[in-house]
C-alpha atoms as a PDB file:
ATOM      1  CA  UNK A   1     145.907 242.581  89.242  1.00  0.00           C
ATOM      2  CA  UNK A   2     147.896 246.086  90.220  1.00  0.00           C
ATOM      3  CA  UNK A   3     150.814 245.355  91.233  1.00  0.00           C
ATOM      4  CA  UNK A   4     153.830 247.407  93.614  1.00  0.00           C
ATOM      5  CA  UNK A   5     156.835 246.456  91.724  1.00  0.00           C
ATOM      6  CA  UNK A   6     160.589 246.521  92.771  1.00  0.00           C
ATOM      7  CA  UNK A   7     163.756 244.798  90.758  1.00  0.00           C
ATOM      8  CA  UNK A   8     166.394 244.642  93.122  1.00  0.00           C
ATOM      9  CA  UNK A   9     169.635 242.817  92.856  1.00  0.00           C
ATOM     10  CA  UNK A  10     168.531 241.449  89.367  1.00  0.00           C
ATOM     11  CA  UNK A  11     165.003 239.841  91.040  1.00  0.00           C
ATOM     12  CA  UNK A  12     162.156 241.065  89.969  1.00  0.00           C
ATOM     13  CA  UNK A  13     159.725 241.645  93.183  1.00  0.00           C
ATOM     14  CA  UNK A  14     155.941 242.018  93.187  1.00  0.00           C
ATOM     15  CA  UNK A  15     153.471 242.806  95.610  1.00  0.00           C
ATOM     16  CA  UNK A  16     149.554 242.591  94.474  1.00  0.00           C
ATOM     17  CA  UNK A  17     145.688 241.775  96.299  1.00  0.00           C
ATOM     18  CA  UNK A  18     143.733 239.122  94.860  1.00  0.00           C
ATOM     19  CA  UNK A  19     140.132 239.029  94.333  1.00  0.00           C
ATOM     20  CA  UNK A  20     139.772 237.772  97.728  1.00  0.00           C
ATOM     21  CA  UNK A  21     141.096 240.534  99.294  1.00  0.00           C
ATOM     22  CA  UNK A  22     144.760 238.530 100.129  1.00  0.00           C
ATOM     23  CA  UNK A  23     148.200 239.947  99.831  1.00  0.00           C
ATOM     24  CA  UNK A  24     150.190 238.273  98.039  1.00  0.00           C
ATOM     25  CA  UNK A  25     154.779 238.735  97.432  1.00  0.00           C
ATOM     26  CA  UNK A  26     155.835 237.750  93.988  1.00  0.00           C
ATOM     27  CA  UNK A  27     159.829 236.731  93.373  1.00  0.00           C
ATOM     28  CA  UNK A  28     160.443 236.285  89.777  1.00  0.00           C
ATOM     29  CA  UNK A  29     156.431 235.479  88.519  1.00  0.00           C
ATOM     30  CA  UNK A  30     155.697 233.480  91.589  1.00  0.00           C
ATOM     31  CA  UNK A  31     153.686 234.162  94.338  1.00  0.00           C
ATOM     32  CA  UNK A  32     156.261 232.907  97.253  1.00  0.00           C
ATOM     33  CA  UNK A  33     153.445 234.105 100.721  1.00  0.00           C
ATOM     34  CA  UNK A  34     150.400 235.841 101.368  1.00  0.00           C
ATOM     35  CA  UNK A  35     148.569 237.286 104.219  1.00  0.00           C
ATOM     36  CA  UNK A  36     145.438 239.128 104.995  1.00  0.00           C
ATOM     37  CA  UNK A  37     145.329 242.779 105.847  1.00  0.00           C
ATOM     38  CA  UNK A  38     142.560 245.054 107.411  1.00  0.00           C
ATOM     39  CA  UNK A  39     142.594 248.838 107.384  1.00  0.00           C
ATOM     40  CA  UNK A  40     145.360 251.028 108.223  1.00  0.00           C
ATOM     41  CA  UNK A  41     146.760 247.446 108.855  1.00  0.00           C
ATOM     42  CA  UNK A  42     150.263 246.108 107.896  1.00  0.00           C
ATOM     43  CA  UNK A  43     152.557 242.726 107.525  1.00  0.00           C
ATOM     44  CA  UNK A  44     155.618 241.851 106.801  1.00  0.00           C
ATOM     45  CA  UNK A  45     156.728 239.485 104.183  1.00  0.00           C
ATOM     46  CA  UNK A  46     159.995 237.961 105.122  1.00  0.00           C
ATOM     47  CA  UNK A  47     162.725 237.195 102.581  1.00  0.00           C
ATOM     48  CA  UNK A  48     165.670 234.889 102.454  1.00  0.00           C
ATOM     49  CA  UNK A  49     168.970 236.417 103.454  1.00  0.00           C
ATOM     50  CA  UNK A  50     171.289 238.447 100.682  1.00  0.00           C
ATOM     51  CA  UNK A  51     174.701 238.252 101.581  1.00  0.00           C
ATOM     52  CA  UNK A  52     174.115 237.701 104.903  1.00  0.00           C
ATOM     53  CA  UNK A  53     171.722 240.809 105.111  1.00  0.00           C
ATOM     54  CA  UNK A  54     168.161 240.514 106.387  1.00  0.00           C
ATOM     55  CA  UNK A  55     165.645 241.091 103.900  1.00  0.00           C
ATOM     56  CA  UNK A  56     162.180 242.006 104.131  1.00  0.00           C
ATOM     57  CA  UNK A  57     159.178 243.441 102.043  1.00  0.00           C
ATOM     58  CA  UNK A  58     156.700 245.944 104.209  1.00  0.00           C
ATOM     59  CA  UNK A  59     153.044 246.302 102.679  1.00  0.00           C
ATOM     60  CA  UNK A  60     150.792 248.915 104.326  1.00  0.00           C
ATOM     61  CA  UNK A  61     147.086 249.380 103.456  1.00  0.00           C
ATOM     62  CA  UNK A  62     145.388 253.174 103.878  1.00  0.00           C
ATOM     63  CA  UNK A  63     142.157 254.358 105.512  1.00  0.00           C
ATOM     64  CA  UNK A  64     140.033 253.173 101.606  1.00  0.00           C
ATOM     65  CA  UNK A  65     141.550 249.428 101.819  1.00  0.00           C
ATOM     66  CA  UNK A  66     144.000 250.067  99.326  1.00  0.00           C
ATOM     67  CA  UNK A  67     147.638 248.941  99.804  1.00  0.00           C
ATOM     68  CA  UNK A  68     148.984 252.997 100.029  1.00  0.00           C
ATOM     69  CA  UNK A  69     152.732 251.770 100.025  1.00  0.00           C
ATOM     70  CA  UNK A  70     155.086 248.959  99.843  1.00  0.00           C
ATOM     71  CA  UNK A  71     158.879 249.034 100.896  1.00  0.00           C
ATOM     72  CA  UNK A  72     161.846 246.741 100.910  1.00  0.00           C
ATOM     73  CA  UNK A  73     163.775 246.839 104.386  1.00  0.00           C
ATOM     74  CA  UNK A  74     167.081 245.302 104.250  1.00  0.00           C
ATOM     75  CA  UNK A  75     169.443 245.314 107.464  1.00  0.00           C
ATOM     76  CA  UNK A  76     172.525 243.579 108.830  1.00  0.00           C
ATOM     77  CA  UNK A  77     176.028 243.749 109.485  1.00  0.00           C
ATOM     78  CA  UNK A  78     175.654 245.955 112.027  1.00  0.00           C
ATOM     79  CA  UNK A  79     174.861 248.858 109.641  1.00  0.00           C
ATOM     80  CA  UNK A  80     171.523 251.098 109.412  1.00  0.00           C
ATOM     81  CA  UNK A  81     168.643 249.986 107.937  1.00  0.00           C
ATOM     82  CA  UNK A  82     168.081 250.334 104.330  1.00  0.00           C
ATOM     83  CA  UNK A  83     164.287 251.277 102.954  1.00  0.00           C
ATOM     84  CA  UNK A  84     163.806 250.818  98.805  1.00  0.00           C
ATOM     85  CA  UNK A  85     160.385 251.586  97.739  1.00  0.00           C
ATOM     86  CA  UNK A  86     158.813 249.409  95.120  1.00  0.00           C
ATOM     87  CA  UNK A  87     156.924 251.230  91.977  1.00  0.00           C
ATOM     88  CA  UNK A  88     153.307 251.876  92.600  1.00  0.00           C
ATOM     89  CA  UNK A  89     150.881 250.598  90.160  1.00  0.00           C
ATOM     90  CA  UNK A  90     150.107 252.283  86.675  1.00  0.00           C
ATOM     91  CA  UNK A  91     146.967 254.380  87.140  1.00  0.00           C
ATOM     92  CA  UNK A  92     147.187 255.076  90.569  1.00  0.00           C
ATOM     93  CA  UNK A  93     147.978 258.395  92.895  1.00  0.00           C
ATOM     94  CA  UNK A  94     150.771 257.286  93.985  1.00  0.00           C
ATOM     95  CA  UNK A  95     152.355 256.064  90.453  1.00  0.00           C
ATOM     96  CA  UNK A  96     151.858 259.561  89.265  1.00  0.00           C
ATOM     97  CA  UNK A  97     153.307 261.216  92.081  1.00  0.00           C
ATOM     98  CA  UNK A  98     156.310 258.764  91.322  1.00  0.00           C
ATOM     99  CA  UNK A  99     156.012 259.793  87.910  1.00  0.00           C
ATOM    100  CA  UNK A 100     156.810 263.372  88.390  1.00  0.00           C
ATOM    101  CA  UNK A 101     159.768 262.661  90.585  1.00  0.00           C
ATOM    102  CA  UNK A 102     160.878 260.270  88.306  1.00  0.00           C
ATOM    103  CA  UNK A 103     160.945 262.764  84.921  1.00  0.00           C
ATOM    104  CA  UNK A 104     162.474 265.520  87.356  1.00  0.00           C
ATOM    105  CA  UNK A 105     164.162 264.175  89.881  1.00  0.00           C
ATOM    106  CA  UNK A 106     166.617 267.339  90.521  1.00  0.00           C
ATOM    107  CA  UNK A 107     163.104 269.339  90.759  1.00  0.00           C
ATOM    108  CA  UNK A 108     160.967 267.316  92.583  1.00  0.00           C
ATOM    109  CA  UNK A 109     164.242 267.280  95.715  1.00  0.00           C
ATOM    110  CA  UNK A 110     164.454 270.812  95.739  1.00  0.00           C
ATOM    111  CA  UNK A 111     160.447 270.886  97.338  1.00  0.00           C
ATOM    112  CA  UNK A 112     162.629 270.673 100.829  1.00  0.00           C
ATOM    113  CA  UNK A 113     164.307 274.393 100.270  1.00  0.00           C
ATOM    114  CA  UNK A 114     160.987 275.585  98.727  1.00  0.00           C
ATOM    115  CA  UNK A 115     158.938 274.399 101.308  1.00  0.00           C
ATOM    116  CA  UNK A 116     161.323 275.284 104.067  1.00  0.00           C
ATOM    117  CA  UNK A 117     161.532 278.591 103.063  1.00  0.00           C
ATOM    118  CA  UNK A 118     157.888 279.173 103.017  1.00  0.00           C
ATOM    119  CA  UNK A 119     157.052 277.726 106.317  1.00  0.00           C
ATOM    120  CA  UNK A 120     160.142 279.841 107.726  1.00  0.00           C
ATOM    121  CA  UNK A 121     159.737 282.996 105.791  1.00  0.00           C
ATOM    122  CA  UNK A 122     155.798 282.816 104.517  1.00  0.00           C
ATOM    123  CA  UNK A 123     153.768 280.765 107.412  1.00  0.00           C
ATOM    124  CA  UNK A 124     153.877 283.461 110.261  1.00  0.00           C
ATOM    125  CA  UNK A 125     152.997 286.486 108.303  1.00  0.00           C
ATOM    126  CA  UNK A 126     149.805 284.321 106.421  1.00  0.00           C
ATOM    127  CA  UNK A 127     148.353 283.566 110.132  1.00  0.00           C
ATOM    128  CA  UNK A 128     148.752 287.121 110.955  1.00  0.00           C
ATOM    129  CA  UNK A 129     147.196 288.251 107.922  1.00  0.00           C
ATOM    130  CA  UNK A 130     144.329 285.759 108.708  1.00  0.00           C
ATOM    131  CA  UNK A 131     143.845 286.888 112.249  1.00  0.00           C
ATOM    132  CA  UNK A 132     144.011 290.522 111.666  1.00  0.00           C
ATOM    133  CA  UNK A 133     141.808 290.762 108.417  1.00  0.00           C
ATOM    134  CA  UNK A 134     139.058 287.730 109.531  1.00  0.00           C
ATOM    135  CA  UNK A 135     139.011 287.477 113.246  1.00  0.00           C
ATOM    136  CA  UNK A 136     137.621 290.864 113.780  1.00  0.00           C
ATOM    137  CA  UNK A 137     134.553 290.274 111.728  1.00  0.00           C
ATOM    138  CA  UNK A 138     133.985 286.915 113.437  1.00  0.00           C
ATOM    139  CA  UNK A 139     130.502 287.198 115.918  1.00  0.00           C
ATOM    140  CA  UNK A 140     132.020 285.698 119.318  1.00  0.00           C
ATOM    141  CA  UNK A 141     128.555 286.730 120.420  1.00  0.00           C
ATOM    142  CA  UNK A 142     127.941 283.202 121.344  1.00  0.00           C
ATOM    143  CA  UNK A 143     130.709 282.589 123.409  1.00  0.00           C
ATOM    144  CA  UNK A 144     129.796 282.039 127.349  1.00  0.00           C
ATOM    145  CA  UNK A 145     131.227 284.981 128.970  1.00  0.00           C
ATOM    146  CA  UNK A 146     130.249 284.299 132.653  1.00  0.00           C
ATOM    147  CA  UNK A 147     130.852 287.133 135.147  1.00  0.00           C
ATOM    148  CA  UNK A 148     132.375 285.313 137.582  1.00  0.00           C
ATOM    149  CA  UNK A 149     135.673 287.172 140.238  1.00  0.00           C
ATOM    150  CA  UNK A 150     137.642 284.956 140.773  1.00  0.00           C
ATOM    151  CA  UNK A 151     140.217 285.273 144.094  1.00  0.00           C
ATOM    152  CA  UNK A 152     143.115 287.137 143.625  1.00  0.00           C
ATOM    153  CA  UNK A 153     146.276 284.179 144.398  1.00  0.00           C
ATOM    154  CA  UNK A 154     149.222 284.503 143.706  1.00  0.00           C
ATOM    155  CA  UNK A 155     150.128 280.934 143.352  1.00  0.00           C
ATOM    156  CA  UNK A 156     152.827 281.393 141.667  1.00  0.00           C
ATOM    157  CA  UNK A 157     154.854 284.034 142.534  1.00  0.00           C
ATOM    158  CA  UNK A 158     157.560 282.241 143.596  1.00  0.00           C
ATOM    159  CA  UNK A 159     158.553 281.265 140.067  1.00  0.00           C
ATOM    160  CA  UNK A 160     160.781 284.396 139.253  1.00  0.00           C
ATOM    161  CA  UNK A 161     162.406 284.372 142.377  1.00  0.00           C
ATOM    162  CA  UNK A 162     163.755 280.796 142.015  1.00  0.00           C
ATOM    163  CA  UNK A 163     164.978 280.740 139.000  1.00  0.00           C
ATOM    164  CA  UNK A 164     166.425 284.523 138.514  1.00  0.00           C
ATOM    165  CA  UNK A 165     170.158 283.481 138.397  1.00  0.00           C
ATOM    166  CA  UNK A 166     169.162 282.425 134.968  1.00  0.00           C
ATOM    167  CA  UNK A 167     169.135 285.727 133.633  1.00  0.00           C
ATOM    168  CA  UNK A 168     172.535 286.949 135.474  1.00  0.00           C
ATOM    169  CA  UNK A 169     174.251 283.239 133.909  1.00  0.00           C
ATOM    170  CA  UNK A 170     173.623 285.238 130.496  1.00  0.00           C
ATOM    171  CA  UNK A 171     174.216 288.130 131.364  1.00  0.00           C
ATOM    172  CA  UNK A 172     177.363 288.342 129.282  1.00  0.00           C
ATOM    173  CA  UNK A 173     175.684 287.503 125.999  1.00  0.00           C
ATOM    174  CA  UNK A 174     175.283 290.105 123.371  1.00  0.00           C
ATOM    175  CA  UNK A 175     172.140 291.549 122.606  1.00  0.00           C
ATOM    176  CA  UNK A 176     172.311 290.493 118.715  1.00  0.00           C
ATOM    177  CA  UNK A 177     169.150 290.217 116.610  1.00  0.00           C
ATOM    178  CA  UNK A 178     169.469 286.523 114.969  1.00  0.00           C
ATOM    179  CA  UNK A 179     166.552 286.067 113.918  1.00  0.00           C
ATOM    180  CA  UNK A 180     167.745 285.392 110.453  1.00  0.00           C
ATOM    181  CA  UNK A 181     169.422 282.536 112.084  1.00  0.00           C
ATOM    182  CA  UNK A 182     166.779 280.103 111.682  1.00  0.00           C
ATOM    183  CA  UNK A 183     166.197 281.251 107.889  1.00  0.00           C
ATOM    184  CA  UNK A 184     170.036 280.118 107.358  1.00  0.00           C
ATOM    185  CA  UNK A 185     169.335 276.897 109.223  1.00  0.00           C
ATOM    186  CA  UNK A 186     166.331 275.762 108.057  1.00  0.00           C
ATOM    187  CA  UNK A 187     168.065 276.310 104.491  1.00  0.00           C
ATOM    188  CA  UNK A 188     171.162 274.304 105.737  1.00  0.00           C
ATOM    189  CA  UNK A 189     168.589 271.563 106.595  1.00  0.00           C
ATOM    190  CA  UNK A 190     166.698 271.461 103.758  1.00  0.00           C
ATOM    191  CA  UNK A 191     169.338 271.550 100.996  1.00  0.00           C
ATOM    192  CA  UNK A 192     170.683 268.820 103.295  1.00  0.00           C
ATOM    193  CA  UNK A 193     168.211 266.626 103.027  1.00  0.00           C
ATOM    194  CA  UNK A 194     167.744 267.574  99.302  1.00  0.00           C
ATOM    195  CA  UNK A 195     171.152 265.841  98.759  1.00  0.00           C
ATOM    196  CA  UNK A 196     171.025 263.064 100.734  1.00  0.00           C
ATOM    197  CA  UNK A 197     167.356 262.334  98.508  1.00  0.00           C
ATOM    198  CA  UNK A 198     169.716 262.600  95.393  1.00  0.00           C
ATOM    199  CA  UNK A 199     172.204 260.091  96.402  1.00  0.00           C
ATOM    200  CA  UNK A 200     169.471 257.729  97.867  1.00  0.00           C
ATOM    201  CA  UNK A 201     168.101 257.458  94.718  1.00  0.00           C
ATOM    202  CA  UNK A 202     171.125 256.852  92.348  1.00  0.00           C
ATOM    203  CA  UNK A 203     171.732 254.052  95.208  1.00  0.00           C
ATOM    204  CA  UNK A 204     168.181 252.414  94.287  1.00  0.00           C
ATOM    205  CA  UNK A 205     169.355 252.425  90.045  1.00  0.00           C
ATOM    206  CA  UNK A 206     172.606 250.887  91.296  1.00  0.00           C
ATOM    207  CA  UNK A 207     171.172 248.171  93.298  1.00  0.00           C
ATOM    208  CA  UNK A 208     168.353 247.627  90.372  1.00  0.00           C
ATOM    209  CA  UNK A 209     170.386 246.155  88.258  1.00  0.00           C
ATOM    210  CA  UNK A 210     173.417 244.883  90.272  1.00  0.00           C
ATOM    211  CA  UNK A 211     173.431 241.001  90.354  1.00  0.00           C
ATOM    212  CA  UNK A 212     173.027 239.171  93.540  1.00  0.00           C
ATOM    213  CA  UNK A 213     176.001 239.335  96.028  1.00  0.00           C
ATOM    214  CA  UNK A 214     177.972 236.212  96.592  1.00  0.00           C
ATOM    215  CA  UNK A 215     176.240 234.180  98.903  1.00  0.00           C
ATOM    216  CA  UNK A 216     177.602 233.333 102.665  1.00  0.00           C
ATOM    217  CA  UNK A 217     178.269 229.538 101.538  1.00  0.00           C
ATOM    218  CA  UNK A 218     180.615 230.487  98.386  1.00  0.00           C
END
């Protein structure tokens, strides 16, 4: 069967359905637990302790039945948690999505400045485009326009009045155009998080092949 594989600390981890439709956690070639999931349903598989770190294997199954992704979730020592995602299975969506990242790793991070930059720079000026070139020509004809006065009430008019010494608290500012501000920051952000991808992964090669950690009783 397709298997989600992970080798972490020098074990080889495995997470595949049987014919019946059961989950089942491999550790080295043997299936250690099992359990049953429905749609969009999950379980946890719960792991021995590393090193006096909590250890457990997350499967999650999609809207089609399939198991859509499998992670390792390891926590203690009053640190965050750490998530490791196993491999998907050859064939599969997923596996070639992990493919690509895999062969370009440096690449496939860098999708957080591109896509930043088009949602900052791009997004606004596509809806406008779409509104001013399609919305004309679209018949509203069949929209219910009931003729209907309404009362004039001011039911709100107190608003301004109560909260006015807002403006005069600002007052002082400077009338600056930033709105390249949030072009810079959502830059920062994403080359930010493009780095801390980079350094997540080299952390899953290192643990891959790093052998177990000296256990509490030694």
């Amino acid at each position: 069967m397709p298997s989600w594989t992970l080798r972490d600390h020098g074990r080889d981890l495995a997470v595949h359905e049987d014919a019946e439709g059961r989950v089942r956690l491999g550790l080295d070639g043997v299936d250690v637990d099992e359990a049953v999931l429905g749609r969009l349903g999950e379980h946890e598989f719960e792991l021995d302790r590393l090193a006096g770190r909590h250890q457990k294997v997350k499967a999650e199954r999609g809207v089609r039945g399939g198991i859509t992704r499998v992670s390792l979730i390891e926590s203690g020592n009053g640190e965050l948690p750490v998530t490791v995602p196993f491999v998907p299975p050859d064939g599969s969506r997923p596996r070639r999505l992990y493919d690509l990242r895999e062969a370009h790793p440096y690449a496939y991070a860098t999708r957080h400045v591109a896509t930043s930059a088009a949602g900052l720079l791009g997004l606004g000026a596509l809806v406008s485009a779409f509104l001013s070139r399609f919305a004309p020509r679209l018949d509203w004809s069949w929209v219910p326009n009931p003729d209907i006065e309404l009362p004039d009430w001011n039911l709100f008019g107190w608003v301004p009045d109560l909260f006015g010494w807002v403006r005069d608290l600002f007052a002082w500012w400077p009338d600056w155009d930033l709105g390249w501000l949030k072009v810079v920051l959502g830059l920062l952000v994403a080359v930010s998080l493009t780095v801390s991808e980079i350094q997540r992964r080299k952390r899953i090669r290192q643990r891959a092949e790093a052998p177990p950690p000296p256990s509490d009783d030694s």
